[in-house]
N, C-alpha and C. Protein backbone atom coordinates (compact mmCIF):
# COMPACT_ATOMS: atom_id res chain seq x y z
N UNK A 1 28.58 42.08 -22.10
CA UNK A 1 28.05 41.37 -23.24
C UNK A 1 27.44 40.05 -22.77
N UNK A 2 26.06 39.60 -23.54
CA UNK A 2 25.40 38.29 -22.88
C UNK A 2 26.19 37.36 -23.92
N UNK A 3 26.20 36.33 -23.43
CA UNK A 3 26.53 34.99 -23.89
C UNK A 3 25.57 34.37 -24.39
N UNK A 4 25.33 33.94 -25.84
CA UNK A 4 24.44 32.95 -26.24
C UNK A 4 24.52 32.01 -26.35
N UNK A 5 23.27 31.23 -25.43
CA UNK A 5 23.93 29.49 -25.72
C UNK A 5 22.64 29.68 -27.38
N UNK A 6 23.76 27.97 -27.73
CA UNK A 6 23.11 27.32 -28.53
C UNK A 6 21.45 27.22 -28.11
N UNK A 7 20.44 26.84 -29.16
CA UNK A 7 19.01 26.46 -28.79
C UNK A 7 18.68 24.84 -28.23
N UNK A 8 19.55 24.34 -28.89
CA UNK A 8 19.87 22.80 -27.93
C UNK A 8 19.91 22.62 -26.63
N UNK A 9 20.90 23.59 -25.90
CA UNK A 9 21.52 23.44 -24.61
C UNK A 9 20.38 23.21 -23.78
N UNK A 10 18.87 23.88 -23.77
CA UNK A 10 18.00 23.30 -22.74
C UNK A 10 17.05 22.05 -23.50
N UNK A 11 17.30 21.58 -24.46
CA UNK A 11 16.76 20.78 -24.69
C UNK A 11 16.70 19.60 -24.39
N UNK A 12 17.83 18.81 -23.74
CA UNK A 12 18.22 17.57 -23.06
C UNK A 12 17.20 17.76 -21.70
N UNK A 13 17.40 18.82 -21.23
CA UNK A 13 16.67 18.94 -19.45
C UNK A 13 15.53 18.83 -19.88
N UNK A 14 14.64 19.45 -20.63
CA UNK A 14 13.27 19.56 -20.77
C UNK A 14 12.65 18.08 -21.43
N UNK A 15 13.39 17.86 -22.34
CA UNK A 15 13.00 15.93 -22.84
C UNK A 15 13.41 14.82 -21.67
N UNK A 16 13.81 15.01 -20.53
CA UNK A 16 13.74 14.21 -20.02
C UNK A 16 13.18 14.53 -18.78
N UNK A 17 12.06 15.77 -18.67
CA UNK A 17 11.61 16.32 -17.43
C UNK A 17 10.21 15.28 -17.39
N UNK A 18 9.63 14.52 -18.57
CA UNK A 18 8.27 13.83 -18.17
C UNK A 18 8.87 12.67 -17.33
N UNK A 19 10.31 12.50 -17.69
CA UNK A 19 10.81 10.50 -17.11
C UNK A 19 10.82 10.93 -16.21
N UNK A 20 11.00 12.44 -15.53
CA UNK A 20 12.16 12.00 -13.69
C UNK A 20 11.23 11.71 -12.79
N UNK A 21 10.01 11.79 -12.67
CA UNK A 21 9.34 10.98 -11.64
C UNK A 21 8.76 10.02 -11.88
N UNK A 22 9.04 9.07 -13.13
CA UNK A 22 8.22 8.04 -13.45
C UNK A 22 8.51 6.84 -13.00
N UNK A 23 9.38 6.71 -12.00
CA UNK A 23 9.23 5.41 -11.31
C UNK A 23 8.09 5.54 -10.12
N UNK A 24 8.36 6.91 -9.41
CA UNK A 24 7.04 6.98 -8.29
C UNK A 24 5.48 6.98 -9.01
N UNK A 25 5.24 7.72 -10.04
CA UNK A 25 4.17 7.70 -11.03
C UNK A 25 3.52 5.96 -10.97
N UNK A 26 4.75 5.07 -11.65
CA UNK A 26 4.30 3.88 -12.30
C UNK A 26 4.11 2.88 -11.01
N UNK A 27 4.67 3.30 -10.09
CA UNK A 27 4.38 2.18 -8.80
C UNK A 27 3.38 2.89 -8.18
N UNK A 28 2.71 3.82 -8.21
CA UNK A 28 1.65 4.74 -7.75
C UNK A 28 0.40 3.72 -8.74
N UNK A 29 0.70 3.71 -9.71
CA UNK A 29 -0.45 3.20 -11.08
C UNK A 29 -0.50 2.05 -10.88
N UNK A 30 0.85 0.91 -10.63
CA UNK A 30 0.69 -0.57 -10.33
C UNK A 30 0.33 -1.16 -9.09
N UNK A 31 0.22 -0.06 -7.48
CA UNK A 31 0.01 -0.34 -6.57
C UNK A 31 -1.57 -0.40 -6.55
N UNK A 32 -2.29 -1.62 -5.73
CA UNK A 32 -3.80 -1.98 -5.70
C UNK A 32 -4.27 -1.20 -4.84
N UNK A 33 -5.69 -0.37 -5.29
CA UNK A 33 -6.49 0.26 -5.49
C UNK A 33 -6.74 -0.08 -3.60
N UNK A 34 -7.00 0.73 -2.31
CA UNK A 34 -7.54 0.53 -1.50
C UNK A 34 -8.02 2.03 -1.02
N UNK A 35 -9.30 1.34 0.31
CA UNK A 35 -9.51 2.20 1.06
C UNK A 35 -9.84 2.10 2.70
N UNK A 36 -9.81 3.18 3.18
CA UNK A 36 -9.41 2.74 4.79
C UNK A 36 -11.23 3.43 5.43
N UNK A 37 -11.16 3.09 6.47
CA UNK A 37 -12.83 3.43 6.98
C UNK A 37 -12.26 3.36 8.61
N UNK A 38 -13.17 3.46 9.65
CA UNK A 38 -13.23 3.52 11.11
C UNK A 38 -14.83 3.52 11.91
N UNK A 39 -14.44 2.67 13.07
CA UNK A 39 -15.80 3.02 13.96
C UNK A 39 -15.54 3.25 14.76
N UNK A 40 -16.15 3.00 15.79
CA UNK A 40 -15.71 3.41 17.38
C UNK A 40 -14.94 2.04 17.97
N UNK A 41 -14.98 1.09 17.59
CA UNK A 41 -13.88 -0.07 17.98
C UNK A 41 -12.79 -0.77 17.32
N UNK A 42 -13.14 0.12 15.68
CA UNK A 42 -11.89 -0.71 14.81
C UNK A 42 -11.96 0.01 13.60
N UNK A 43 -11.24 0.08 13.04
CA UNK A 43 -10.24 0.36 11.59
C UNK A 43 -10.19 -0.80 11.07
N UNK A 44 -10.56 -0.57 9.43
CA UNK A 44 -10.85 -1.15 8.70
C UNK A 44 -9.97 -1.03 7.13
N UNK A 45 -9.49 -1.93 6.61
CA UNK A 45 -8.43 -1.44 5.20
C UNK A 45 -8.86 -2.37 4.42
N UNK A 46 -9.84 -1.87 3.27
CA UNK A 46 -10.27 -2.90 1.79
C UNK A 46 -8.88 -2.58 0.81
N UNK A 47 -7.98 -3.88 0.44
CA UNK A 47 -7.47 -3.83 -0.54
C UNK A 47 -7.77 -4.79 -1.80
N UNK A 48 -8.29 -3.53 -2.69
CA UNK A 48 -8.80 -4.53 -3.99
C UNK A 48 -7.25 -5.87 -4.91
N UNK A 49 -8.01 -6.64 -4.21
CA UNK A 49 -6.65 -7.70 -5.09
C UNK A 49 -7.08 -8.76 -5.82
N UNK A 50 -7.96 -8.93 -7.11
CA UNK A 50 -8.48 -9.55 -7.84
C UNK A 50 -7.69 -10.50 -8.57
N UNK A 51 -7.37 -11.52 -8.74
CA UNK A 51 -7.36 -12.65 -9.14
C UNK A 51 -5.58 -13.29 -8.22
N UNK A 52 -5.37 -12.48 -7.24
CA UNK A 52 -4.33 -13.16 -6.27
C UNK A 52 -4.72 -14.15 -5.43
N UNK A 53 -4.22 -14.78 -5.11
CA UNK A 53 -4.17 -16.14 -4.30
C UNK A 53 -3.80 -15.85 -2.90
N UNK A 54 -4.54 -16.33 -1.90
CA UNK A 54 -4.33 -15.69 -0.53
C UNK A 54 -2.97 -16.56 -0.52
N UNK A 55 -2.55 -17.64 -0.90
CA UNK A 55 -1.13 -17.87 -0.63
C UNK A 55 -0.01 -17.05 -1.11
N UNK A 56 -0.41 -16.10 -2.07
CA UNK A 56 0.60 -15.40 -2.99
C UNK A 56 0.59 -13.69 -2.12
N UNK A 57 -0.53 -13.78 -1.24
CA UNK A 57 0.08 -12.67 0.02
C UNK A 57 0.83 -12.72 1.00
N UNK A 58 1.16 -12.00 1.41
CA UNK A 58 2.15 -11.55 2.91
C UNK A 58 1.87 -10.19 3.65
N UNK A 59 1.02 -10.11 4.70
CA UNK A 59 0.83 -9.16 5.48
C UNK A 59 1.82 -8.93 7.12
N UNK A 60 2.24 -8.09 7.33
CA UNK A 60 3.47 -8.14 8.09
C UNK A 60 2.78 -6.42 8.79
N UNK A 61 3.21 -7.01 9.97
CA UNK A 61 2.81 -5.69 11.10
C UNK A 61 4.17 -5.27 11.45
N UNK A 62 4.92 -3.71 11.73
CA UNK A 62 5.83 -3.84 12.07
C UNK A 62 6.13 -1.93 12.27
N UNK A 63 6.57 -1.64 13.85
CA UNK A 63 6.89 -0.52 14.03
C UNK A 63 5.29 0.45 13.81
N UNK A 64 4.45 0.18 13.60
CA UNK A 64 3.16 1.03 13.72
C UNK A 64 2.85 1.05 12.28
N UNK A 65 3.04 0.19 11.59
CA UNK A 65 2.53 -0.01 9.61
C UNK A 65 2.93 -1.25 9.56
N UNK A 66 1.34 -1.17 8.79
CA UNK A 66 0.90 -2.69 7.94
C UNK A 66 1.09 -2.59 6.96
N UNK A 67 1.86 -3.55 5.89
CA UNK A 67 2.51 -3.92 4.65
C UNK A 67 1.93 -4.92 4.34
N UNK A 68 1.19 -4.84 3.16
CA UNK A 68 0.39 -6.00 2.39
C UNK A 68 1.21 -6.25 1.27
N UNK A 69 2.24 -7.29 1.01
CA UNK A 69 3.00 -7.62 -0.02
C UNK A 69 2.30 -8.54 -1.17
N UNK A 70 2.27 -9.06 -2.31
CA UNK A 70 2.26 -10.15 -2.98
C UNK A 70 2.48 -10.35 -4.42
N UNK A 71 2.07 -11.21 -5.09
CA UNK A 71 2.51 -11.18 -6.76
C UNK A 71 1.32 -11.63 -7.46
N UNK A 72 0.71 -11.30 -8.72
CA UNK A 72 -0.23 -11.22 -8.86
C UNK A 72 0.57 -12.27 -10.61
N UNK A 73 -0.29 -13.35 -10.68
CA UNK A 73 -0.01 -14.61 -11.59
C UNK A 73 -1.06 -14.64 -12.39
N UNK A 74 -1.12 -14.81 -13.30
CA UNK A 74 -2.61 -14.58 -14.28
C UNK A 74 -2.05 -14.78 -15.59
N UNK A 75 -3.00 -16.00 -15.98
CA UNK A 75 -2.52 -16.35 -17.92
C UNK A 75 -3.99 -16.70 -18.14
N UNK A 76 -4.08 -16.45 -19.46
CA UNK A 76 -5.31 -16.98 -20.12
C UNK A 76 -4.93 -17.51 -21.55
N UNK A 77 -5.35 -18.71 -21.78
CA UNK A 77 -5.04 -19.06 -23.20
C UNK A 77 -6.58 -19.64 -24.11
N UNK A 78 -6.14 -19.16 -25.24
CA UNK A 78 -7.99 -19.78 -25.74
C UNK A 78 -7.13 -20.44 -27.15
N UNK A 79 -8.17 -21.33 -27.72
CA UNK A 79 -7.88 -21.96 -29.33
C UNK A 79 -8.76 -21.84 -30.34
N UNK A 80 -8.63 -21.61 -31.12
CA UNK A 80 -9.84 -21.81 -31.99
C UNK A 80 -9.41 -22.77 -33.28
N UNK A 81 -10.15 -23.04 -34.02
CA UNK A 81 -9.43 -23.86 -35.36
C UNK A 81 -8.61 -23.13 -36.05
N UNK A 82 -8.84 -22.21 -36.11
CA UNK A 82 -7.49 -20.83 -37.17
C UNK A 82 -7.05 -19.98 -36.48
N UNK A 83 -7.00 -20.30 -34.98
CA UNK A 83 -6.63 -19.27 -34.09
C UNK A 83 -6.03 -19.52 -32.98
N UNK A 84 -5.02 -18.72 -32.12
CA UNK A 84 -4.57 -19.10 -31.00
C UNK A 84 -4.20 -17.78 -29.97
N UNK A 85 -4.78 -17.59 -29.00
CA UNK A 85 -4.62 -16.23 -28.58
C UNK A 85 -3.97 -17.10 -26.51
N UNK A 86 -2.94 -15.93 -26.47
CA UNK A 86 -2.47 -16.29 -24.99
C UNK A 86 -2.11 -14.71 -24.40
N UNK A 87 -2.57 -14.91 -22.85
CA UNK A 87 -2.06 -13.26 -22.52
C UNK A 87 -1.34 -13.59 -21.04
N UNK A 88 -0.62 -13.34 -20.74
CA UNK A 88 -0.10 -13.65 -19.30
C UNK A 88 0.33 -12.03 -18.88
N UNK A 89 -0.01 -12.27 -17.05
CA UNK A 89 -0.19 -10.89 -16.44
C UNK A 89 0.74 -10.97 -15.30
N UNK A 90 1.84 -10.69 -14.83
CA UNK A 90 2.74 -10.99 -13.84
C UNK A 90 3.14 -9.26 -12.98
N UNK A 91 3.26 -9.73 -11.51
CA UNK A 91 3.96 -8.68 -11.58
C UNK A 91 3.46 -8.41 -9.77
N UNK A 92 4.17 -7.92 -9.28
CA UNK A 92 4.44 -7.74 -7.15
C UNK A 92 4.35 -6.63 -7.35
N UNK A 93 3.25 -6.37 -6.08
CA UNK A 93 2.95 -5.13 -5.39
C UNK A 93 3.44 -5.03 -4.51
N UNK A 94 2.88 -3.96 -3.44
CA UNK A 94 3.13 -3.46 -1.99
C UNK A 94 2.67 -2.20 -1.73
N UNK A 95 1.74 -2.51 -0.77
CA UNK A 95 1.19 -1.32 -0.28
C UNK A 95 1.58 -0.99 1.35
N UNK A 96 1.41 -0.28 1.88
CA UNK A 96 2.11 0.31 3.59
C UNK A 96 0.72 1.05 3.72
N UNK A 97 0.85 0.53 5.40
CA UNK A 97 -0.35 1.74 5.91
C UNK A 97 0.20 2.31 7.11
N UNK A 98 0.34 3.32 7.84
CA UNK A 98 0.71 3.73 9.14
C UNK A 98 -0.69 3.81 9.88
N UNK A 99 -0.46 2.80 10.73
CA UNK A 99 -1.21 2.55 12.01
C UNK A 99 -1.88 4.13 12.83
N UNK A 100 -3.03 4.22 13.07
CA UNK A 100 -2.96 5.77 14.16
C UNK A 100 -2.66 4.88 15.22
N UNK A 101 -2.41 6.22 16.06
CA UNK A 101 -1.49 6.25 17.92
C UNK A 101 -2.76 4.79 18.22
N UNK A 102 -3.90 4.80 18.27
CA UNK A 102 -4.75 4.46 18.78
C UNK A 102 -4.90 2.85 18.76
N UNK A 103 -4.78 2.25 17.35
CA UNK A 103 -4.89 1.21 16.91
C UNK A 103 -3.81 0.32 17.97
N UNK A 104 -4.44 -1.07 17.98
CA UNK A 104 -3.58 -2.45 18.49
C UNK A 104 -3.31 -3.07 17.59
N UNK A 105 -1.69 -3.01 17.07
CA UNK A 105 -1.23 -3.58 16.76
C UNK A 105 -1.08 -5.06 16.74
N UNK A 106 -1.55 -5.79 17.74
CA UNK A 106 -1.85 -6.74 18.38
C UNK A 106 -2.88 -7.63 17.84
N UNK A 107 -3.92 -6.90 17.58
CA UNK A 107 -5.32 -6.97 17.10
C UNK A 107 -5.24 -7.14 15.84
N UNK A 108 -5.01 -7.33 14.53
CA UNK A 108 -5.41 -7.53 13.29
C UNK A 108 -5.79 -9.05 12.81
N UNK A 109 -6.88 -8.81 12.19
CA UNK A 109 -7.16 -9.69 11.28
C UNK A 109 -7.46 -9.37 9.86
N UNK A 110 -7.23 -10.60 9.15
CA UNK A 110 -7.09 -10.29 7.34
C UNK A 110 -8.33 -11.38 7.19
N UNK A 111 -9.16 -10.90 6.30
CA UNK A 111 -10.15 -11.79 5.45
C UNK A 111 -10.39 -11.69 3.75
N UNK A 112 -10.06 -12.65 3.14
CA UNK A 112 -10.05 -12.32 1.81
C UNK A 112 -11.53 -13.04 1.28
N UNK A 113 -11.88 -12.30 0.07
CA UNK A 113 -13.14 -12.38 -0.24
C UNK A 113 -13.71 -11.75 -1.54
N UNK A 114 -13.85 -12.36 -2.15
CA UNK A 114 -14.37 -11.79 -3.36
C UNK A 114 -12.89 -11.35 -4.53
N UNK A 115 -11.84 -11.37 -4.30
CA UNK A 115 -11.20 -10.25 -4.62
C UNK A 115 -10.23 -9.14 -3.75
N UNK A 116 -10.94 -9.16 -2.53
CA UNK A 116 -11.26 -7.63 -1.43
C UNK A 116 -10.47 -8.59 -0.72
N UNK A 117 -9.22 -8.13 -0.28
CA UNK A 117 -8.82 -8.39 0.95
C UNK A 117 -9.16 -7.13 2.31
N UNK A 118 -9.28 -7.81 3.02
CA UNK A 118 -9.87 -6.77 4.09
C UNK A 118 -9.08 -6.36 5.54
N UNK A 119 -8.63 -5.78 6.07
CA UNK A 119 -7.77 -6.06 7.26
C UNK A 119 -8.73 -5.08 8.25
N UNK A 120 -8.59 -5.86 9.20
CA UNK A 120 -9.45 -5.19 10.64
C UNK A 120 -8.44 -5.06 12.04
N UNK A 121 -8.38 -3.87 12.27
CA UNK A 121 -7.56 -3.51 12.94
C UNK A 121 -8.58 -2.99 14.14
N UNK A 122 -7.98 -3.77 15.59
CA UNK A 122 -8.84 -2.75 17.03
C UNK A 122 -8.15 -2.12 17.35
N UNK A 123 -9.59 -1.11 17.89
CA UNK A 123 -8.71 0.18 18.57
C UNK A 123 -8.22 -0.01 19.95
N UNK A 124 -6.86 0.49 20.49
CA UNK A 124 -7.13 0.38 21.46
C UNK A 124 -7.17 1.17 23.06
N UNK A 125 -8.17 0.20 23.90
CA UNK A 125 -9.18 0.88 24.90
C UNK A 125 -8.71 2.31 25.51
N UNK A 126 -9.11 3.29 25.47
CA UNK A 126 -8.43 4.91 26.09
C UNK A 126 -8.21 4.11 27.34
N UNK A 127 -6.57 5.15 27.38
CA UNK A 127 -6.22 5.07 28.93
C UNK A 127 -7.11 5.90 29.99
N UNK A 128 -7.37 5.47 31.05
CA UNK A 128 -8.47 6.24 32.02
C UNK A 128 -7.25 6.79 32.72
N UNK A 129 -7.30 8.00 33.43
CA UNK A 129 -5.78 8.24 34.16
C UNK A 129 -6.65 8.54 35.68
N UNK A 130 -5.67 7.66 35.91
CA UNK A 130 -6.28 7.17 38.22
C UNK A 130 -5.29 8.40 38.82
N UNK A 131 -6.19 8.74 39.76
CA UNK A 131 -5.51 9.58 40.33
C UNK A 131 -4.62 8.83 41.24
N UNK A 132 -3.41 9.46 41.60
CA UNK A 132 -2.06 9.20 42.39
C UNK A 132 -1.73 9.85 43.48
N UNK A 133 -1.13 9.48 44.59
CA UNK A 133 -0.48 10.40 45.28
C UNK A 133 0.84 10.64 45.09
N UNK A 134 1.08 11.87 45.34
CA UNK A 134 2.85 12.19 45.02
C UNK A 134 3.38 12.54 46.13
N UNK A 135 4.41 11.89 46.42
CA UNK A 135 5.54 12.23 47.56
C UNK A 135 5.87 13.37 47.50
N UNK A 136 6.45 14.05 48.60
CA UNK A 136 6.97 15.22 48.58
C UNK A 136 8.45 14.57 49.21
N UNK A 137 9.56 14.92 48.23
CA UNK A 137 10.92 14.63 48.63
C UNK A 137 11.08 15.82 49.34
N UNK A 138 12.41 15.61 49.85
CA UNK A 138 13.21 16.91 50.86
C UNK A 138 14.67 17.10 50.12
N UNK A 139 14.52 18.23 49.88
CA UNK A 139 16.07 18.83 48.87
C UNK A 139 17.18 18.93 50.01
């Protein structure tokens, strides 16, 4: 004989199946908009960061990824004679990039501009491999 559940019993799992990934979702949506490019001497990372303050960043190299941290501060207030409107915008990002094998770590520079923070990463120079001589030991 089958057992009937109630029509409830899957209803808790399924109403809460849109929340369970919505913390990765919403930091996916609040993290700033970038993109990465390359030439033959350097790697290049535009991160759109519009109305941040290059003091309110932190870029940190570490283990083969670059981490662009900061907090983004923004109020606007206006008046009018019968009116008063205020909006304030708060709130820290963080974005990570993993370095390729290739890149020097060593090498980065950040330029902010417009908005666009920019990071320039060199590549670095291929190893040439020299030929060697090898000993012959005796077992």
């Amino acid at each position: 004989m089958v057992e009937k559940t109630p029509a409830t019993s899957n209803f808790w799992p399924s109403f809460y199946e849109p929340f369970r990934h919505f913390g990765a979702r919403l930091s996916e949506w609040l993290a700033p908009a970038s993109e990465a490019s390359s030439d033959d001497k350097t790697y290049r990372i535009a991160v759109e960061l519009p109305g941040v303050d290059e003091k309110d960043i932190d870029i940190t190299v570490d283990d083969g990824m670059v981490t662009v941290k900061g907090e983004k501060k923004e109020s606007r207030e206006e008046k009018g004679e019968t009116w008063y409107f205020s909006e304030r915008q708060y709130g820290s990002f963080s974005r990570s990039f993993r370095l390729p094998a290739d890149a020097d770590a060593g090498k980065i520079s950040a330029d902010l501009k417009d908005g666009v923070l920019t990071l320039t990463v060199a590549r670095a120079a291929p190893e040439v491999a020299k030929a060697r001589k090898v000993p012959i030991g005796r077992a």
